[in-house]
Protein backbone atom coordinates (compact mmCIF):
# COMPACT_ATOMS: atom_id res chain seq x y z
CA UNK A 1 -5.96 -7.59 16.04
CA UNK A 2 -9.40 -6.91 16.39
CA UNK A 3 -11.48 -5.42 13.26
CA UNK A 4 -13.80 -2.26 13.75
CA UNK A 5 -15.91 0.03 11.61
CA UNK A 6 -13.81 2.14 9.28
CA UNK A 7 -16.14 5.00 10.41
CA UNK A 8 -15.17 4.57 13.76
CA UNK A 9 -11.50 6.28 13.24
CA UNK A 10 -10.53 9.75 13.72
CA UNK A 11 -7.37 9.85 11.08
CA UNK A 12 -5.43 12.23 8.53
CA UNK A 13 -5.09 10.33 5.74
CA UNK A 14 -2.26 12.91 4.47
CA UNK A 15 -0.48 12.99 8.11
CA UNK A 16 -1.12 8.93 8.30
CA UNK A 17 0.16 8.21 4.24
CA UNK A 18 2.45 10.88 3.53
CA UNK A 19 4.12 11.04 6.57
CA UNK A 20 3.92 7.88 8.65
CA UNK A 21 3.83 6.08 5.40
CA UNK A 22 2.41 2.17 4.74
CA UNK A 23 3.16 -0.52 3.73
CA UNK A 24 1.22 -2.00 0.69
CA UNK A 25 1.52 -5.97 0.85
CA UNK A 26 -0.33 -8.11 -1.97
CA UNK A 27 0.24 -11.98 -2.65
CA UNK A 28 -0.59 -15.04 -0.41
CA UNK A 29 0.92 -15.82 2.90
CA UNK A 30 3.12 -18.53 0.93
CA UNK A 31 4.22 -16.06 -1.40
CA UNK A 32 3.99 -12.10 -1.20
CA UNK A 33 5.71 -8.67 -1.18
CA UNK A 34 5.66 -5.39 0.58
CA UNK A 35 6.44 -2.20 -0.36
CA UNK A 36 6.71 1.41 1.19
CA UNK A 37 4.48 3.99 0.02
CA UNK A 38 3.35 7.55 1.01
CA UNK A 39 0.91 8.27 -1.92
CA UNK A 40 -2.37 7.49 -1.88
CA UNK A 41 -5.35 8.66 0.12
CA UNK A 42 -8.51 7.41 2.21
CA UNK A 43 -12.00 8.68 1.52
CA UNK A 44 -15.62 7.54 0.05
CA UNK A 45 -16.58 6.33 -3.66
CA UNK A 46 -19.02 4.27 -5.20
CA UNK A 47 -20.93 4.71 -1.50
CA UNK A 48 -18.47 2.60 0.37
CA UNK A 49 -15.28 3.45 1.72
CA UNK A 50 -12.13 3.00 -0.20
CA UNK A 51 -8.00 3.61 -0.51
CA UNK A 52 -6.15 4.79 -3.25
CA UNK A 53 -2.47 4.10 -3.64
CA UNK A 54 -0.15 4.38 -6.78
CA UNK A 55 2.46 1.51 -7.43
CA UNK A 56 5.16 1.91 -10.83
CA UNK A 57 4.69 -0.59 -13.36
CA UNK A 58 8.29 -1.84 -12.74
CA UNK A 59 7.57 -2.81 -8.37
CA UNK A 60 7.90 -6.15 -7.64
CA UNK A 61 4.88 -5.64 -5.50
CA UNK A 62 2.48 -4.56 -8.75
CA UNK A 63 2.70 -8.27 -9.83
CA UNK A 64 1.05 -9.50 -6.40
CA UNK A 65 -1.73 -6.66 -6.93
CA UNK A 66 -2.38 -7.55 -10.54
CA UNK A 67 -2.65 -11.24 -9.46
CA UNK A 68 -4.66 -11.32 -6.53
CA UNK A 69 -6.68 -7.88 -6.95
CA UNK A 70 -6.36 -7.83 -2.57
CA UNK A 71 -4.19 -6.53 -0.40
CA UNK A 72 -3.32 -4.62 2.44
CA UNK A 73 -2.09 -1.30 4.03
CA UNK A 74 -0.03 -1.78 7.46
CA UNK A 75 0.82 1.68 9.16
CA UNK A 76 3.61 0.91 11.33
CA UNK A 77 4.85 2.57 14.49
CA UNK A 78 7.42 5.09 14.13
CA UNK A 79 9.80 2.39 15.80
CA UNK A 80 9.60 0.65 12.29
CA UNK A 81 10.88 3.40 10.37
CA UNK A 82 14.37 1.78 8.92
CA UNK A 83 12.25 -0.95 8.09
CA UNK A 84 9.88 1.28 6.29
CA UNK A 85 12.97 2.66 4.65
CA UNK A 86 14.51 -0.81 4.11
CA UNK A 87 11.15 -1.83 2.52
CA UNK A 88 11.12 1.28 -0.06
CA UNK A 89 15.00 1.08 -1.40
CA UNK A 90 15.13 -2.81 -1.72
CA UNK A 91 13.09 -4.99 -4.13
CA UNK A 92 11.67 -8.58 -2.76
CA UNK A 93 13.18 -9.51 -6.16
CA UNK A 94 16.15 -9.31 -5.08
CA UNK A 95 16.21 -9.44 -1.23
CA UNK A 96 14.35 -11.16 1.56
CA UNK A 97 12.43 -8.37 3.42
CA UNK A 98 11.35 -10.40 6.17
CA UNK A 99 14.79 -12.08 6.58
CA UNK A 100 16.39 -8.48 6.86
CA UNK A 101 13.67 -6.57 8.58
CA UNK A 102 11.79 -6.77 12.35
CA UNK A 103 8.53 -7.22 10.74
CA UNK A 104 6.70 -10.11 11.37
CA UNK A 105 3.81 -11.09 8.96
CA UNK A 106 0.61 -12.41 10.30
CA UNK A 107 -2.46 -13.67 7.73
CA UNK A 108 -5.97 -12.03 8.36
CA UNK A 109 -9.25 -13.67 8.88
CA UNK A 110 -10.16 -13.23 5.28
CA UNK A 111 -6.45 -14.54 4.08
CA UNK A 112 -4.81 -11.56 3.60
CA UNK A 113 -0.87 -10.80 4.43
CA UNK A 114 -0.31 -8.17 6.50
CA UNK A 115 2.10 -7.50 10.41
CA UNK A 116 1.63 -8.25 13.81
CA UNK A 117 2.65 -5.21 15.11
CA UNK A 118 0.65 -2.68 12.48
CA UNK A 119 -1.47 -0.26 14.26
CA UNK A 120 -3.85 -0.06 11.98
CA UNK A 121 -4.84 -2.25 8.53
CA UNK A 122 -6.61 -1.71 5.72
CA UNK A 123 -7.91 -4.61 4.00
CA UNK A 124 -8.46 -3.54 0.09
CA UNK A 125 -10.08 -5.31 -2.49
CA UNK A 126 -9.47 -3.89 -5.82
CA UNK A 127 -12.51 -2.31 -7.94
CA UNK A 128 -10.67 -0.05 -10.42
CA UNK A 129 -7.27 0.44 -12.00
CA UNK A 130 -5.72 2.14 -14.37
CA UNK A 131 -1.94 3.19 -15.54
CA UNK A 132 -1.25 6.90 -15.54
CA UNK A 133 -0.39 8.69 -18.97
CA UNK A 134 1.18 11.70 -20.07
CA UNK A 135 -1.16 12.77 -22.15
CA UNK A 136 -4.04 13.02 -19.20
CA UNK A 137 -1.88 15.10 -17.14
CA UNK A 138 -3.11 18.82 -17.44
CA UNK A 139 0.54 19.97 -17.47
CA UNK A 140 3.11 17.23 -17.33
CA UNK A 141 6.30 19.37 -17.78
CA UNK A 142 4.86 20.75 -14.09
CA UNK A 143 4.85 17.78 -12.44
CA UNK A 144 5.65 14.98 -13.80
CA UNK A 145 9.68 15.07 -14.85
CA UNK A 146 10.66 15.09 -11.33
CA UNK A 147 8.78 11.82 -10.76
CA UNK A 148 9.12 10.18 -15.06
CA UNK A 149 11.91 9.49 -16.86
CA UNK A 150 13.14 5.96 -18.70
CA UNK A 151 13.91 4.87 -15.39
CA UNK A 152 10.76 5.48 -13.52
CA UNK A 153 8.13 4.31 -14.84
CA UNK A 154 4.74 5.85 -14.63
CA UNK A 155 2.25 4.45 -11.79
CA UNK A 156 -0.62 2.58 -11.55
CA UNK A 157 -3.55 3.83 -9.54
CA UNK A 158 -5.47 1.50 -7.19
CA UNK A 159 -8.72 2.43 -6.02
CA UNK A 160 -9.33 -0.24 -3.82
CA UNK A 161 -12.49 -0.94 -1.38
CA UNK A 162 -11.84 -1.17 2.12
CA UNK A 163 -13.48 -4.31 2.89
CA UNK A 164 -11.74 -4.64 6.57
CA UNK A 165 -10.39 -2.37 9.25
CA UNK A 166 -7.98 -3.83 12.14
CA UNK A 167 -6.61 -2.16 14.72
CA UNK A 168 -4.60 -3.69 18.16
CA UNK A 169 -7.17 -5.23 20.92
């Protein structure tokens, strides 16, 4: 993979997150986890460019983040998709993703996890976080009990800094 300016791409963050959907991988390349996710967004804050996502409290995957404050987004082609989907219904706590799954990890320049066969990566370095409450949402009983309960936690919001940009040479 070759790495490029950020402001170099012509993307849709909502057609590239919410429907081809990433894959959010934190930890070292000895020891790490990936997740699916189609929330979050691209854009500009703090004058640099930067990534949000949103992980639950309870994802194997939020441990990595909270540890290593790095990691990276990997948007797949659509030939990955039941990986994707493998990836979002299984925890690594309880499966091996790479074991059961086509992807094949690769480590960055800058030590980061993230696949050979991405089309695109986002390496993120964490600046802010910060868990989401009921009490700051303008009108929880709107949104929020399709997405809350006891067993689904509330989510943690990243807002990351996107300190690299790969694409395929």
């Amino acid at each position: 993979m070759k790495s490029i300016d950020i402001n170099t791409l012509d993307i849709s963050a909502p057609k590239l997150i919410g429907k081809q959907w990433m894959l959010i991988t934190a930890g070292t390349p000895d020891k790490f986890n990936t997740m699916t996710a189609s929330w979050g967004g691209i854009g500009f804050l703090w004058n640099r460019p930067v990534a949000y996502v949103f992980v639950r409290t309870n994802r194997h995957t939020a441990g990595f983040m909270n540890e290593q404050k790095k990691f990276t987004l990997s948007f797949m082609p659509e030939s990955y998709r039941q990986d994707l989907i493998y990836c979002g219904r299984n925890s690594g706590r309880d499966v091996d993703k790479m074991a059961n799954t086509s992807l094949k990890p690769m480590t960055t320049a800058a030590g980061n996890v993230a696949f050979e066969d991405a089309e695109l990566v986002l390496e993120c370095r964490t600046m802010f976080q910060t868990t989401l409450k009921e009490a700051d949402f303008l009108d929880f009983s709107e949104v929020a009990p399709q997405w809350y309960d006891e067993n689904n936690p509330m989510h943690v919001l990243y807002i990351a800094e996107i300190a690299d940009t790969l694409v395929q040479d």
